[in-house]
C-alpha atoms as a PDB file:
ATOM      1  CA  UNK A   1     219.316  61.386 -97.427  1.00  0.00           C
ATOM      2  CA  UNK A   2     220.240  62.937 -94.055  1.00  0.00           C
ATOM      3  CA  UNK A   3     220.290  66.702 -94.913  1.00  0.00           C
ATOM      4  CA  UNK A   4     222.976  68.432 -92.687  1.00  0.00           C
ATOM      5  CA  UNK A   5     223.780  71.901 -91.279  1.00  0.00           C
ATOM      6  CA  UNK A   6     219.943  72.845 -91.749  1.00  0.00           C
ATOM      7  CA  UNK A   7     219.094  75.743 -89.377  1.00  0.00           C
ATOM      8  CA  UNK A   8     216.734  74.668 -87.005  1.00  0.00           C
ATOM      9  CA  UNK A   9     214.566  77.719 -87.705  1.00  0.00           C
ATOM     10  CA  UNK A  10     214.207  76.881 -91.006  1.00  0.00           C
ATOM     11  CA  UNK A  11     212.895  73.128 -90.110  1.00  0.00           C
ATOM     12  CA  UNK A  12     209.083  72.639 -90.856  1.00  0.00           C
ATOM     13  CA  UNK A  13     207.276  72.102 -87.428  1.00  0.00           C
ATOM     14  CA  UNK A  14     205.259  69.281 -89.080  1.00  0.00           C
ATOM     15  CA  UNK A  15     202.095  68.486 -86.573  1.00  0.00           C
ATOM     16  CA  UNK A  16     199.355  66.097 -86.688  1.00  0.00           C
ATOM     17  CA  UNK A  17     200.847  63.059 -88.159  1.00  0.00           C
ATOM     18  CA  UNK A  18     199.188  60.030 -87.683  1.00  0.00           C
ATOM     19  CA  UNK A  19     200.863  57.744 -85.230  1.00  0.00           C
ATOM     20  CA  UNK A  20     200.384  55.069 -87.554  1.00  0.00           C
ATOM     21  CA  UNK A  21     202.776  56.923 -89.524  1.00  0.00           C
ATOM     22  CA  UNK A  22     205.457  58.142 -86.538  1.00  0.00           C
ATOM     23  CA  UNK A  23     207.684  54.610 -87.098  1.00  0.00           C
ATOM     24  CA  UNK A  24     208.095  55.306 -91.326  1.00  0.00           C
ATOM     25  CA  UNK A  25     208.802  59.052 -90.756  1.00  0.00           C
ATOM     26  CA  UNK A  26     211.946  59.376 -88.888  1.00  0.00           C
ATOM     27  CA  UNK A  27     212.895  62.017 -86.499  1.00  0.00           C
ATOM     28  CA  UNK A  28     209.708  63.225 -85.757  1.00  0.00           C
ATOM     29  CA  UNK A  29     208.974  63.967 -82.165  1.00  0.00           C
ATOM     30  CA  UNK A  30     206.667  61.785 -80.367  1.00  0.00           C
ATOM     31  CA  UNK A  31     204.513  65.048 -78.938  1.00  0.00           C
ATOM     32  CA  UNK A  32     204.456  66.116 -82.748  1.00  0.00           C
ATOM     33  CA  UNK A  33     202.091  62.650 -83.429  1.00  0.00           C
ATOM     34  CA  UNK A  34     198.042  63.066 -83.678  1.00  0.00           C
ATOM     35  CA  UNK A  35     196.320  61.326 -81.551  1.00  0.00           C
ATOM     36  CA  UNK A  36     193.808  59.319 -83.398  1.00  0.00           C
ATOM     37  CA  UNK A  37     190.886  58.250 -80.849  1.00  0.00           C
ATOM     38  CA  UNK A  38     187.312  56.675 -81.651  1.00  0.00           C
ATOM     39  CA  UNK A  39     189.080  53.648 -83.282  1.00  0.00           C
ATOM     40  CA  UNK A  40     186.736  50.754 -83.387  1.00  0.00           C
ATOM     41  CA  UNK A  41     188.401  48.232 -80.867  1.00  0.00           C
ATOM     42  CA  UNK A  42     188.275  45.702 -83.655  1.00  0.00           C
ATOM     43  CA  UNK A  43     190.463  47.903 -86.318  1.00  0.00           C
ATOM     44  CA  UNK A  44     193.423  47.783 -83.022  1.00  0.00           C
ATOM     45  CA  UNK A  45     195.122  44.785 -84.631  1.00  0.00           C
ATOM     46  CA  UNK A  46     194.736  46.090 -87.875  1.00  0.00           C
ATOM     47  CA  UNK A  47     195.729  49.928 -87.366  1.00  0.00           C
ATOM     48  CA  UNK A  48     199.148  49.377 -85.752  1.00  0.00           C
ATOM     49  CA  UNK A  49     200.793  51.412 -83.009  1.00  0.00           C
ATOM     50  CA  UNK A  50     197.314  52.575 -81.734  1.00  0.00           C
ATOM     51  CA  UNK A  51     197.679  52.872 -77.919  1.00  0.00           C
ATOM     52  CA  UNK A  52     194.844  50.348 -77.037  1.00  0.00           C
ATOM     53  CA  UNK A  53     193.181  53.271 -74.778  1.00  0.00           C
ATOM     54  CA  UNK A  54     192.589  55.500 -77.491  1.00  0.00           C
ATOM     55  CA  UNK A  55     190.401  52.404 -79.175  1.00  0.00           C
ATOM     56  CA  UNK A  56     186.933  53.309 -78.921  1.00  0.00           C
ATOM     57  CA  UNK A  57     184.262  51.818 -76.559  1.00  0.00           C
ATOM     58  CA  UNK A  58     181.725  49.799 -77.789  1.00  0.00           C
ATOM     59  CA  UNK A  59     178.830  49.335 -76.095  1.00  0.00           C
ATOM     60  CA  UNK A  60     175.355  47.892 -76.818  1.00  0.00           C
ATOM     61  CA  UNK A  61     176.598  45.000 -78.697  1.00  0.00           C
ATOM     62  CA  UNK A  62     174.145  42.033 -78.958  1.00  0.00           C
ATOM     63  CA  UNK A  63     175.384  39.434 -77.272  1.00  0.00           C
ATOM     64  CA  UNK A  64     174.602  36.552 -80.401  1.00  0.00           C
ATOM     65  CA  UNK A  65     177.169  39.261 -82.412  1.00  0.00           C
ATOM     66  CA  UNK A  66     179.689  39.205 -79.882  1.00  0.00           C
ATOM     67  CA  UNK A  67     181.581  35.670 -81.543  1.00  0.00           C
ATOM     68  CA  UNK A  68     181.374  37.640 -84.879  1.00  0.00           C
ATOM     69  CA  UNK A  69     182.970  40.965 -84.063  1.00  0.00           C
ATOM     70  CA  UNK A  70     186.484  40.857 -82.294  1.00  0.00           C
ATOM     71  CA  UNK A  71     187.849  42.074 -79.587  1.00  0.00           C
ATOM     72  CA  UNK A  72     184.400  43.407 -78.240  1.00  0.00           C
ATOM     73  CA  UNK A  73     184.485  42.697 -74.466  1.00  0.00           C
ATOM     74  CA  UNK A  74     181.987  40.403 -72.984  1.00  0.00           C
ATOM     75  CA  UNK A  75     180.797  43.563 -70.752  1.00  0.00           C
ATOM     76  CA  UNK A  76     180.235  45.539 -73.275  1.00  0.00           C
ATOM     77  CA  UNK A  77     177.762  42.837 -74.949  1.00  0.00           C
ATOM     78  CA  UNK A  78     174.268  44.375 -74.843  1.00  0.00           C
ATOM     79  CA  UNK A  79     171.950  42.264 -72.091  1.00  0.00           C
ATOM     80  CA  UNK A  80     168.934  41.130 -74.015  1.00  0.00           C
ATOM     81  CA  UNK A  81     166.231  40.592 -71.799  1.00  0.00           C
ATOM     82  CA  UNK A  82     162.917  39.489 -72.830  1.00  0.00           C
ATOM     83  CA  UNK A  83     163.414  36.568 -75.254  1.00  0.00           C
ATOM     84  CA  UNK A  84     160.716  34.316 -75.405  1.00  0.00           C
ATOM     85  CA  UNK A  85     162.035  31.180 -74.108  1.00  0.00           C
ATOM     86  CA  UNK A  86     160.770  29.570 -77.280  1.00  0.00           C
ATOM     87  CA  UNK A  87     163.411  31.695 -78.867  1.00  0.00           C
ATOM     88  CA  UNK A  88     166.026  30.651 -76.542  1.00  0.00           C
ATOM     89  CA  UNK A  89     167.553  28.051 -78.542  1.00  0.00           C
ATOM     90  CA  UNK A  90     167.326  29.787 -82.057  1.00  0.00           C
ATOM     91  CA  UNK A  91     169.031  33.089 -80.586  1.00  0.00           C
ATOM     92  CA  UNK A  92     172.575  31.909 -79.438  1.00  0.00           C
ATOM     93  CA  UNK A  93     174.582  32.684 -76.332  1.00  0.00           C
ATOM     94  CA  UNK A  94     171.434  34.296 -74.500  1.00  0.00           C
ATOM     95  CA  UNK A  95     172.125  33.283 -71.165  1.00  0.00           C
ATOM     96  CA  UNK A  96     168.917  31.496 -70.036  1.00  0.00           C
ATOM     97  CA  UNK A  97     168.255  33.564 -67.250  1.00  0.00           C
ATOM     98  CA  UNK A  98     167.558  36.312 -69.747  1.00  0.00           C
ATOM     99  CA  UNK A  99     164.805  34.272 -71.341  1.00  0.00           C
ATOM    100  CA  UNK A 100     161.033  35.453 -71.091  1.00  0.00           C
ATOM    101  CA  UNK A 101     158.761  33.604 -68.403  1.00  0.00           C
ATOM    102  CA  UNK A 102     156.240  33.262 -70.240  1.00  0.00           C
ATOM    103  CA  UNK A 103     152.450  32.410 -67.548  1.00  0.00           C
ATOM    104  CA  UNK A 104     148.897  32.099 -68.535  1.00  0.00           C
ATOM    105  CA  UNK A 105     149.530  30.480 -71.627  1.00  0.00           C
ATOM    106  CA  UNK A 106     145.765  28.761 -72.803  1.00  0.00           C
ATOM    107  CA  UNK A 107     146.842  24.671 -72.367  1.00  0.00           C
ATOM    108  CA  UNK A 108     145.071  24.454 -75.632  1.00  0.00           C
ATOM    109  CA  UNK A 109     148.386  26.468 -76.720  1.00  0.00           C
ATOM    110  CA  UNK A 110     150.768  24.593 -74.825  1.00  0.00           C
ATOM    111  CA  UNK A 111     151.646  22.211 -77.573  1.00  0.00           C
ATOM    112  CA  UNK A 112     151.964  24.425 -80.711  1.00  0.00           C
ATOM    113  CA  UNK A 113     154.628  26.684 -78.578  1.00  0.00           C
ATOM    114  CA  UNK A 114     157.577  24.921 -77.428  1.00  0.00           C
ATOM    115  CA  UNK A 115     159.955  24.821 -74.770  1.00  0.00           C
ATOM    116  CA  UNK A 116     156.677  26.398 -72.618  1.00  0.00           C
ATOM    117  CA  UNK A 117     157.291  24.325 -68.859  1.00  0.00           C
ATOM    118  CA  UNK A 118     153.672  22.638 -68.145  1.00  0.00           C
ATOM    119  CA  UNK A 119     153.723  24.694 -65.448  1.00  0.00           C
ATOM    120  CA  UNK A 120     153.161  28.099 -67.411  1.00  0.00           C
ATOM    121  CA  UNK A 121     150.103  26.459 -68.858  1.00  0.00           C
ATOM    122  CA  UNK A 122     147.122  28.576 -67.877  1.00  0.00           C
ATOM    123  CA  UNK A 123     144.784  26.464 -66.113  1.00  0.00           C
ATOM    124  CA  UNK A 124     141.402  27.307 -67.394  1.00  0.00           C
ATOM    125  CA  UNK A 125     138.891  27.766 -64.687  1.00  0.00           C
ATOM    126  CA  UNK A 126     135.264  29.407 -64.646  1.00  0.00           C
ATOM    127  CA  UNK A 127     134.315  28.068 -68.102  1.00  0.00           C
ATOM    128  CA  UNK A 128     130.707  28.465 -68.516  1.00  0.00           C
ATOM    129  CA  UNK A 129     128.851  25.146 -68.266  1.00  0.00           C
ATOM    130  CA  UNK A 130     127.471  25.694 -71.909  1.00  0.00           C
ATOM    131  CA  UNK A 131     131.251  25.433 -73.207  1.00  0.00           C
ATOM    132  CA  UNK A 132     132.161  22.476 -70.902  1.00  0.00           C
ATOM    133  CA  UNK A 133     132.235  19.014 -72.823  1.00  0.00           C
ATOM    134  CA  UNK A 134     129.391  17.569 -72.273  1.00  0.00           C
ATOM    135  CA  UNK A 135     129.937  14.563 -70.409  1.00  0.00           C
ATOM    136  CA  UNK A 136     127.668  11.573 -69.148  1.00  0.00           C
ATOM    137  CA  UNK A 137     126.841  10.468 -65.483  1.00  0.00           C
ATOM    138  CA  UNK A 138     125.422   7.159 -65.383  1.00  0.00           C
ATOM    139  CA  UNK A 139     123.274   5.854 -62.357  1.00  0.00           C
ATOM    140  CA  UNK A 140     124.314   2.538 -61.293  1.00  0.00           C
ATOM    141  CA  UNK A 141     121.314   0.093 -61.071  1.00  0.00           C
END
């Protein structure tokens, strides 16, 4: 009902109204709104008429979480570094470049951890002659 002939001194100054709240409740004046900041970027869509700059944020995300959470920006996805490359293909969307070189792995090793290049194999040298395989030399007659 639209209340007439009210003396503007007698009007309730009504502050700190949610925003959310600024399109139900008519008539009130766009300086009178709170601003509501910190808002979790994802809650945007479903908080309406919060200004996308007063969304909060979020930093520090791992990167695998970044499918699962919305609206997180691919900048603000954490950088893992230091994944063992064995790990590379269980832990999704970790860029390769972030995986672990792992060196000096004992060839004995090589086989029971995977995705290790030959090439990281530590090449065992200096072995003392009492743990080298005994192997036979044979004079040709």
């Amino acid at each position: 009902q639209t209340i007439t002939n009210i003396p503007s001194i007698q009007c309730q100054t009504i502050t700190n109204i949610p925003s959310s709240q600024c399109q139900t409740i008519t008539n009130i004046l766009s300086s009178q709104c709170q601003t509501i900041t910190n808002i979790l970027s994802s809650q945007c869509q479903t908080i309406t008429n919060i200004p996308s700059i007063q969304c909060q944020t979020i930093t520090n995300i791992p990167s695998s979480q970044c499918q699962t959470i919305t609206n997180i920006l691919s900048s603000q996805c954490q950088t893992i570094t230091n994944i063992l490359s064995s790990q590379c293909q269980t832990i999704t969307n970790i860029p390769s470049i972030q995986c672990q070189t792992i060196t000096n792995i004992p060839s004995s090793q090589c086989q029971t951890i995977t995705n290790i290049p030959s090439s990281q194999c530590q090449t065992i040298t200096n072995i003392p002659s009492s743990q080298c395989q005994t192997t036979s030399s044979y004079k040709i007659s």
